[in-house]
C-alpha atoms as a PDB file:
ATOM      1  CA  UNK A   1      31.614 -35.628  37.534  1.00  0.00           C
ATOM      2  CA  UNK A   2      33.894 -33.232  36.409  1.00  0.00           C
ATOM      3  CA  UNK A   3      34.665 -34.592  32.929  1.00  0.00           C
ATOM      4  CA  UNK A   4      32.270 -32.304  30.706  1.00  0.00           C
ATOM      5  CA  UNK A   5      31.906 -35.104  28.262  1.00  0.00           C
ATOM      6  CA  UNK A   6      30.587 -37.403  31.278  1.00  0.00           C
ATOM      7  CA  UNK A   7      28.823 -34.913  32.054  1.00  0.00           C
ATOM      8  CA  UNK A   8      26.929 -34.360  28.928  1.00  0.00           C
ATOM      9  CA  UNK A   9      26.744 -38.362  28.152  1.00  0.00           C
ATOM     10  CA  UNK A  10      25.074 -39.029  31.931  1.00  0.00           C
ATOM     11  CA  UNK A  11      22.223 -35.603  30.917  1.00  0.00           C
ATOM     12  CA  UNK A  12      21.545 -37.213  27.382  1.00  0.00           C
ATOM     13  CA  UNK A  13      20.598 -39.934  28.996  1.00  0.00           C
ATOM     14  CA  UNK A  14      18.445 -39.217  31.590  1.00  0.00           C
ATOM     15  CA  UNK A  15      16.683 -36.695  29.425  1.00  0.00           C
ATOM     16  CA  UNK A  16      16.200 -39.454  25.897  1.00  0.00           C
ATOM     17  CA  UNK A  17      13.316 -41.016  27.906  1.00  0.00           C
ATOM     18  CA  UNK A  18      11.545 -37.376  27.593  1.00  0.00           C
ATOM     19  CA  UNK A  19      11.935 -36.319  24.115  1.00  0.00           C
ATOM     20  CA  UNK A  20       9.084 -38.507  22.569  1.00  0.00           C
ATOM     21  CA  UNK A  21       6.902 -36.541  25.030  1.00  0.00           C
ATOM     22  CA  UNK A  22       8.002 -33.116  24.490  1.00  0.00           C
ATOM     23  CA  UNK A  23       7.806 -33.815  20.585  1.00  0.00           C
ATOM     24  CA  UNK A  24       4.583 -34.996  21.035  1.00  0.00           C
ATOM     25  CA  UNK A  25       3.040 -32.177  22.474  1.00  0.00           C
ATOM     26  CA  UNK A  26       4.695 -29.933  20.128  1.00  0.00           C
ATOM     27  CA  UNK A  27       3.548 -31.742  17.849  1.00  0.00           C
ATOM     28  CA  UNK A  28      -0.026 -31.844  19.341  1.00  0.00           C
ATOM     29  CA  UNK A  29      -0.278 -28.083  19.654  1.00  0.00           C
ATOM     30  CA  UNK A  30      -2.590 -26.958  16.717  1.00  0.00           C
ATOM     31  CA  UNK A  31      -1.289 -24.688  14.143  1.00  0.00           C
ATOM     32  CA  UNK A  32      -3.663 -22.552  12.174  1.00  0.00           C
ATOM     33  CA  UNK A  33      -2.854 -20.347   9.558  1.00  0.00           C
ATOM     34  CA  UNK A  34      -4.563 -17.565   7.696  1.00  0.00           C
ATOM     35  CA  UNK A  35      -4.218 -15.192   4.612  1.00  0.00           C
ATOM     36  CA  UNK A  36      -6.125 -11.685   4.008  1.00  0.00           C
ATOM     37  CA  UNK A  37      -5.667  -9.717   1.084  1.00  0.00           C
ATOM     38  CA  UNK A  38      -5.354  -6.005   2.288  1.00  0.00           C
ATOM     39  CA  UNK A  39      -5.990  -4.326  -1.150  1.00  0.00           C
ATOM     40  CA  UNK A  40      -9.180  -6.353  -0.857  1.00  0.00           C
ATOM     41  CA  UNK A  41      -9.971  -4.910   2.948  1.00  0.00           C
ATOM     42  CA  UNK A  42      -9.364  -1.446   1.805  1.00  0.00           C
ATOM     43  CA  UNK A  43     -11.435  -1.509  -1.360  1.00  0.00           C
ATOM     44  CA  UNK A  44     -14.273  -3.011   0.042  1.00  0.00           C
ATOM     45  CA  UNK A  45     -14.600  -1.999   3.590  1.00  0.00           C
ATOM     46  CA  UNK A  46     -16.820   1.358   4.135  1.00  0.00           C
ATOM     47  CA  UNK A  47     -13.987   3.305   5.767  1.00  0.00           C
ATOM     48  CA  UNK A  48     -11.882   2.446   3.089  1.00  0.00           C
ATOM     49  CA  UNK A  49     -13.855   3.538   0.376  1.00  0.00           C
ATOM     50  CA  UNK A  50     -14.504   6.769   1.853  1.00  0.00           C
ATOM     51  CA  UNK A  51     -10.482   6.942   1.950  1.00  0.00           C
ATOM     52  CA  UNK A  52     -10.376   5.991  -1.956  1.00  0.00           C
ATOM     53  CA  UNK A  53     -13.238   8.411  -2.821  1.00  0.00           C
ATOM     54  CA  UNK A  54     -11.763  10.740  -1.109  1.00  0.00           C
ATOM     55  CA  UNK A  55      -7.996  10.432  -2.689  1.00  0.00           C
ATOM     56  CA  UNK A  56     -10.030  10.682  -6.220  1.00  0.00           C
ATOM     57  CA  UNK A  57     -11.747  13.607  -5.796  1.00  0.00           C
ATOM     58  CA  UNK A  58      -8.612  15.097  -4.532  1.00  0.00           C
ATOM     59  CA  UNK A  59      -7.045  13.824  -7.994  1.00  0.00           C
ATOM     60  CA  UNK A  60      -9.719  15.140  -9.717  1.00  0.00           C
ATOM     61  CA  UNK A  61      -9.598  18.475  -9.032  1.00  0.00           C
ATOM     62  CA  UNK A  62      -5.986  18.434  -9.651  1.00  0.00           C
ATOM     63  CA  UNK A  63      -6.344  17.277 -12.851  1.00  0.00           C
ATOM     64  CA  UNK A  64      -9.027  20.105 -13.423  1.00  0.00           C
ATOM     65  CA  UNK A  65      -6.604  22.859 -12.873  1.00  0.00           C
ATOM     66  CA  UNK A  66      -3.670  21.160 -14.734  1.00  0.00           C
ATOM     67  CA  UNK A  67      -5.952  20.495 -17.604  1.00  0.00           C
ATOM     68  CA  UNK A  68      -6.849  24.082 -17.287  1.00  0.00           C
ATOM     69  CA  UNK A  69      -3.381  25.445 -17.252  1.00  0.00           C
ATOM     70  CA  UNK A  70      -2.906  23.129 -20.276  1.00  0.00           C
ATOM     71  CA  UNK A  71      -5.334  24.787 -22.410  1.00  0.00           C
ATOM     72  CA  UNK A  72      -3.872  28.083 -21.285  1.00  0.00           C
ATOM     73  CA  UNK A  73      -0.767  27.275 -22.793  1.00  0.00           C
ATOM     74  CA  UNK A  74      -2.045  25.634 -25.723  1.00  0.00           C
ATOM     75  CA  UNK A  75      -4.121  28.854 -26.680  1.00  0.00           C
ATOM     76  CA  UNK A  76      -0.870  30.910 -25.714  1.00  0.00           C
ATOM     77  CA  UNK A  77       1.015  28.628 -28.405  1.00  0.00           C
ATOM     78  CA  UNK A  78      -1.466  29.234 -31.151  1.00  0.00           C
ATOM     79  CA  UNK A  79      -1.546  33.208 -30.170  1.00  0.00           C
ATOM     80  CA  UNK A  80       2.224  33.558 -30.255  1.00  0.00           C
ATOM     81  CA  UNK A  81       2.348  31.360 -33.796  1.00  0.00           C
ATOM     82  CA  UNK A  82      -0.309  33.883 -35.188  1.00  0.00           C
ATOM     83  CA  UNK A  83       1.027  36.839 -33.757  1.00  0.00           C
ATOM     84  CA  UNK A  84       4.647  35.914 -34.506  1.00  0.00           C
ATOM     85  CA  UNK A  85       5.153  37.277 -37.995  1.00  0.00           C
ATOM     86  CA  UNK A  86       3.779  40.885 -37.059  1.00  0.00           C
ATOM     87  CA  UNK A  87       6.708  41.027 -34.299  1.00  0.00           C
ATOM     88  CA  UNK A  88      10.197  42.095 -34.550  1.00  0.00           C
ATOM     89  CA  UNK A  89      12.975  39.849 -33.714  1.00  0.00           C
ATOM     90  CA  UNK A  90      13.329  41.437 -30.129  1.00  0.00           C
ATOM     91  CA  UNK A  91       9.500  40.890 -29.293  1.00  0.00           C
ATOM     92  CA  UNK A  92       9.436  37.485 -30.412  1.00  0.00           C
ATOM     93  CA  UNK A  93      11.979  36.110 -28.813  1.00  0.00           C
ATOM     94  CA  UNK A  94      11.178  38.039 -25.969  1.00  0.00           C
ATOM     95  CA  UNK A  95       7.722  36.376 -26.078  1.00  0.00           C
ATOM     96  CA  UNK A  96       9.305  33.004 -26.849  1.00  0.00           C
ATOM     97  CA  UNK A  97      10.726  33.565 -23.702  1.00  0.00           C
ATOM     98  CA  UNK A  98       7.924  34.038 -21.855  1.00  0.00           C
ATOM     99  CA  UNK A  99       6.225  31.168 -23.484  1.00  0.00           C
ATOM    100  CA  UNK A 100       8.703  28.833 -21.821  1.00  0.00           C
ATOM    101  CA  UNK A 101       8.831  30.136 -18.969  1.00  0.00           C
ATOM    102  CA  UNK A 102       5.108  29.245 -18.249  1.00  0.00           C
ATOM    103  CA  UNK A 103       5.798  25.839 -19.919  1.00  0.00           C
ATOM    104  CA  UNK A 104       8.410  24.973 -17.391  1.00  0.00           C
ATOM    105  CA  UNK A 105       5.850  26.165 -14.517  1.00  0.00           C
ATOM    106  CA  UNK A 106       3.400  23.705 -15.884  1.00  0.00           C
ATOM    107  CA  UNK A 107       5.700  20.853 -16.037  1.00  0.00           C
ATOM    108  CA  UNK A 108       7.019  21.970 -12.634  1.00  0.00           C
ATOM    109  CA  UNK A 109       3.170  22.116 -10.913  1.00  0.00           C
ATOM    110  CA  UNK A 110       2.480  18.721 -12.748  1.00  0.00           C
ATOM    111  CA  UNK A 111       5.522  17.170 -11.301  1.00  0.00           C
ATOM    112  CA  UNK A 112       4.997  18.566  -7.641  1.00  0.00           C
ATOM    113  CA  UNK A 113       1.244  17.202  -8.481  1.00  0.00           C
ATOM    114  CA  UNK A 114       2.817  14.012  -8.980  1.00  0.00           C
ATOM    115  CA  UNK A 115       4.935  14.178  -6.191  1.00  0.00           C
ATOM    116  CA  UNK A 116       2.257  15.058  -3.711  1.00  0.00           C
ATOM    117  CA  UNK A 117      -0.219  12.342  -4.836  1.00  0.00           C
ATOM    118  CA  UNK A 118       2.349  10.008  -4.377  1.00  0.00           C
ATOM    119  CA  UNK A 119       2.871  11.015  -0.611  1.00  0.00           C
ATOM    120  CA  UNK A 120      -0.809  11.323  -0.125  1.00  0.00           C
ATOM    121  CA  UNK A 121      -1.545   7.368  -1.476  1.00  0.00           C
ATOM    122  CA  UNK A 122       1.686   6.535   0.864  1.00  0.00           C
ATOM    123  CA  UNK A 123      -0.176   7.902   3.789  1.00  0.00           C
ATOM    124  CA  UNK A 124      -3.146   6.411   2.949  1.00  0.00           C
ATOM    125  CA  UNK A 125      -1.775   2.643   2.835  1.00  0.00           C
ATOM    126  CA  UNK A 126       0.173   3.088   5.669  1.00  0.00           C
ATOM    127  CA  UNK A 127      -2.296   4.426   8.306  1.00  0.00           C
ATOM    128  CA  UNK A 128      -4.972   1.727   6.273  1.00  0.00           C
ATOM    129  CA  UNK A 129      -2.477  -1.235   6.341  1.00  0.00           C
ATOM    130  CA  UNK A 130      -2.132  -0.066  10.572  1.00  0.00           C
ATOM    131  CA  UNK A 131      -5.501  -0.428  10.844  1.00  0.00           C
ATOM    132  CA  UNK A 132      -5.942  -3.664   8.797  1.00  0.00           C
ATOM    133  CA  UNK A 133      -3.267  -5.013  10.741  1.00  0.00           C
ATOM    134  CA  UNK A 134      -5.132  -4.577  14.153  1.00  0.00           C
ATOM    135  CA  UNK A 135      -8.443  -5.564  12.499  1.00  0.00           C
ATOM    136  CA  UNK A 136      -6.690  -8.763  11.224  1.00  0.00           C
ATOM    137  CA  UNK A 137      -4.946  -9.368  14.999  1.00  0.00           C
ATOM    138  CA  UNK A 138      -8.030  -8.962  16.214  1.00  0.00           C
ATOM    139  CA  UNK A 139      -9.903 -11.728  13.769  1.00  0.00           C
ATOM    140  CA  UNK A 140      -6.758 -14.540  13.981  1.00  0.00           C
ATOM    141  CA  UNK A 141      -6.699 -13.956  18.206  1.00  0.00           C
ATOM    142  CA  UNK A 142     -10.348 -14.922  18.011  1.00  0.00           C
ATOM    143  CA  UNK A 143     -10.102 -17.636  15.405  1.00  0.00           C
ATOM    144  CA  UNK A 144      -6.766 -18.984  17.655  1.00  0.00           C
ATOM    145  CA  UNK A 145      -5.170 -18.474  14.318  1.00  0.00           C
ATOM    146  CA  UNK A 146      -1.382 -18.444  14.879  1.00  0.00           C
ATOM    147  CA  UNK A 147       0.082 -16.623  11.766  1.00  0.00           C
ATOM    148  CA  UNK A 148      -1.947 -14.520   9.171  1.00  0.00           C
ATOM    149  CA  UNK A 149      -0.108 -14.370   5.553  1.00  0.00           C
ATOM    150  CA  UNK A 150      -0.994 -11.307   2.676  1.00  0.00           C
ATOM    151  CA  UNK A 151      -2.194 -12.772  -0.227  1.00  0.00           C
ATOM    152  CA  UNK A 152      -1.663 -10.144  -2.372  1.00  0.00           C
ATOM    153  CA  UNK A 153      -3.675  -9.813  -5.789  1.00  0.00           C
ATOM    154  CA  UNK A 154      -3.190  -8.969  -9.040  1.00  0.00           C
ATOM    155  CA  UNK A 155      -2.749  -5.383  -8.355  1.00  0.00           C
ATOM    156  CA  UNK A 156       0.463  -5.537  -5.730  1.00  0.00           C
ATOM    157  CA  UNK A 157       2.768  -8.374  -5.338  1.00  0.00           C
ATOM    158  CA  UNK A 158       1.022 -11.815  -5.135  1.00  0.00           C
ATOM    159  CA  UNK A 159       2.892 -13.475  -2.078  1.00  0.00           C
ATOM    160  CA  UNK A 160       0.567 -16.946  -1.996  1.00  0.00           C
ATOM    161  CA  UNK A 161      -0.083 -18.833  -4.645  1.00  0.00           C
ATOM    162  CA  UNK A 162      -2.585 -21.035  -3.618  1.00  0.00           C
ATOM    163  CA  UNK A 163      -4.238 -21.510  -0.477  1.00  0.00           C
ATOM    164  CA  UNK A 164      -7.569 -22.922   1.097  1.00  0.00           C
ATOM    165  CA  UNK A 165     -11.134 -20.733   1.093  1.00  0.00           C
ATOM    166  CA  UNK A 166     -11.088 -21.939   4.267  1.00  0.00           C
ATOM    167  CA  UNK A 167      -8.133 -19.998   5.255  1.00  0.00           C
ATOM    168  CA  UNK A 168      -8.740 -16.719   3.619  1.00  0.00           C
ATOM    169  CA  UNK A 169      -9.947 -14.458   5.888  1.00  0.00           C
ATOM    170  CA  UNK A 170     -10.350 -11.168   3.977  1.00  0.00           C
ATOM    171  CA  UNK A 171     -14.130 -10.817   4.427  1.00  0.00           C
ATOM    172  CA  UNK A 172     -13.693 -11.632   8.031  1.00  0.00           C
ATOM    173  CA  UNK A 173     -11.340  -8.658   8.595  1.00  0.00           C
ATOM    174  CA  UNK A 174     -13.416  -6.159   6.274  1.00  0.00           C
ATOM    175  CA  UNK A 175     -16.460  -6.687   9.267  1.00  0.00           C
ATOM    176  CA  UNK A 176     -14.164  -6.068  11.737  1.00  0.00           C
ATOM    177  CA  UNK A 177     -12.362  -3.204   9.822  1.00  0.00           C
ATOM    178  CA  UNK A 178     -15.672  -1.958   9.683  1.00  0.00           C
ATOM    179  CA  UNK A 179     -16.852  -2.658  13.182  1.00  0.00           C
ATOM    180  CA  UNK A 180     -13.556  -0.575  14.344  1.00  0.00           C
ATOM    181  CA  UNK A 181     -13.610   2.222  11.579  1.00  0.00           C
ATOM    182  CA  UNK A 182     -16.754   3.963  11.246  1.00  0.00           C
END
């Protein structure tokens, strides 16, 4: 049999007998499929409140000492628009001067602010959606559950639309979130 064609004709059939019992079990083989809604994990699982509480007091106090500076500057204004008509031309914009300057410091610490809260959440989701991950490998191995899907919510980007109660298995991976992360 060196013809390739022959070769390929005599294989197909000897094998055609087989494929209604390879498709079969293929076919057999149960598929199960999940869906978890990480926001869901992390806002209701005890680690993961402690993680949220913890980001908003961190928030909080920021927003203390930015409000603070923000009344500083406020009562600077009103000082420098009372105090401006006693002042000569040189002091005033001198002062003036000044006055900006600690404007553009504000806006500057409120932008690092922003900057730095932004990092901080990153963090957060990304060593919570690690551990969600593992919690959520750890629920579909036992359930013989053969792909897990994020639903999403209102709050991120809704990936399912619809799917089964039976399938969702959020509250399933917030015990074992919480079994793992005390």
């Amino acid at each position: 049999m060196r013809n390739p064609a022959l070769r390929t004709l005599f294989f197909a059939a000897l094998l055609s007998p087989l494929v209604p019992f390879v498709a079969t079990s293929v076919q057999s083989a149960e598929f199960k499929m999940g869906v978890v809604d990480p926001q869901s994990v992390l806002e209701k699982s005890k680690a993961g409140k402690r993680a949220l509480e913890g980001l908003k007091e961190y928030v909080s106090t920021r927003q203390k000492l930015l409000a603070k500076d923000e009344e500083d500057l406020r009562n600077s204004e009103k000082q420098l628009k009372e105090q401006a008509p006693k002042w000569t031309d040189t002091e005033k914009k001198d002062k003036e001067g000044h006055f900006r300057t600690k404007v553009q410091d504000f806006q500057k610490r409120a932008q690092e602010f922003n900057m730095e809260l932004q990092k901080k959440q990153k963090e957060l989701v990304d060593e919570y959606m690690k551990k969600i991950s593992t919690a959520t490998q750890a629920v579909a191995e036992k359930g013989g559950i053969s792909i897990v899907v994020d639903k999403g919510s209102e709050q991120t980007v809704k990936i399912v639309i619809y799917s089964k109660d039976t399938i969702d298995l959020t509250e399933q991976v917030i015990k074992e979130f919480d079994r793992t992360n005390k």
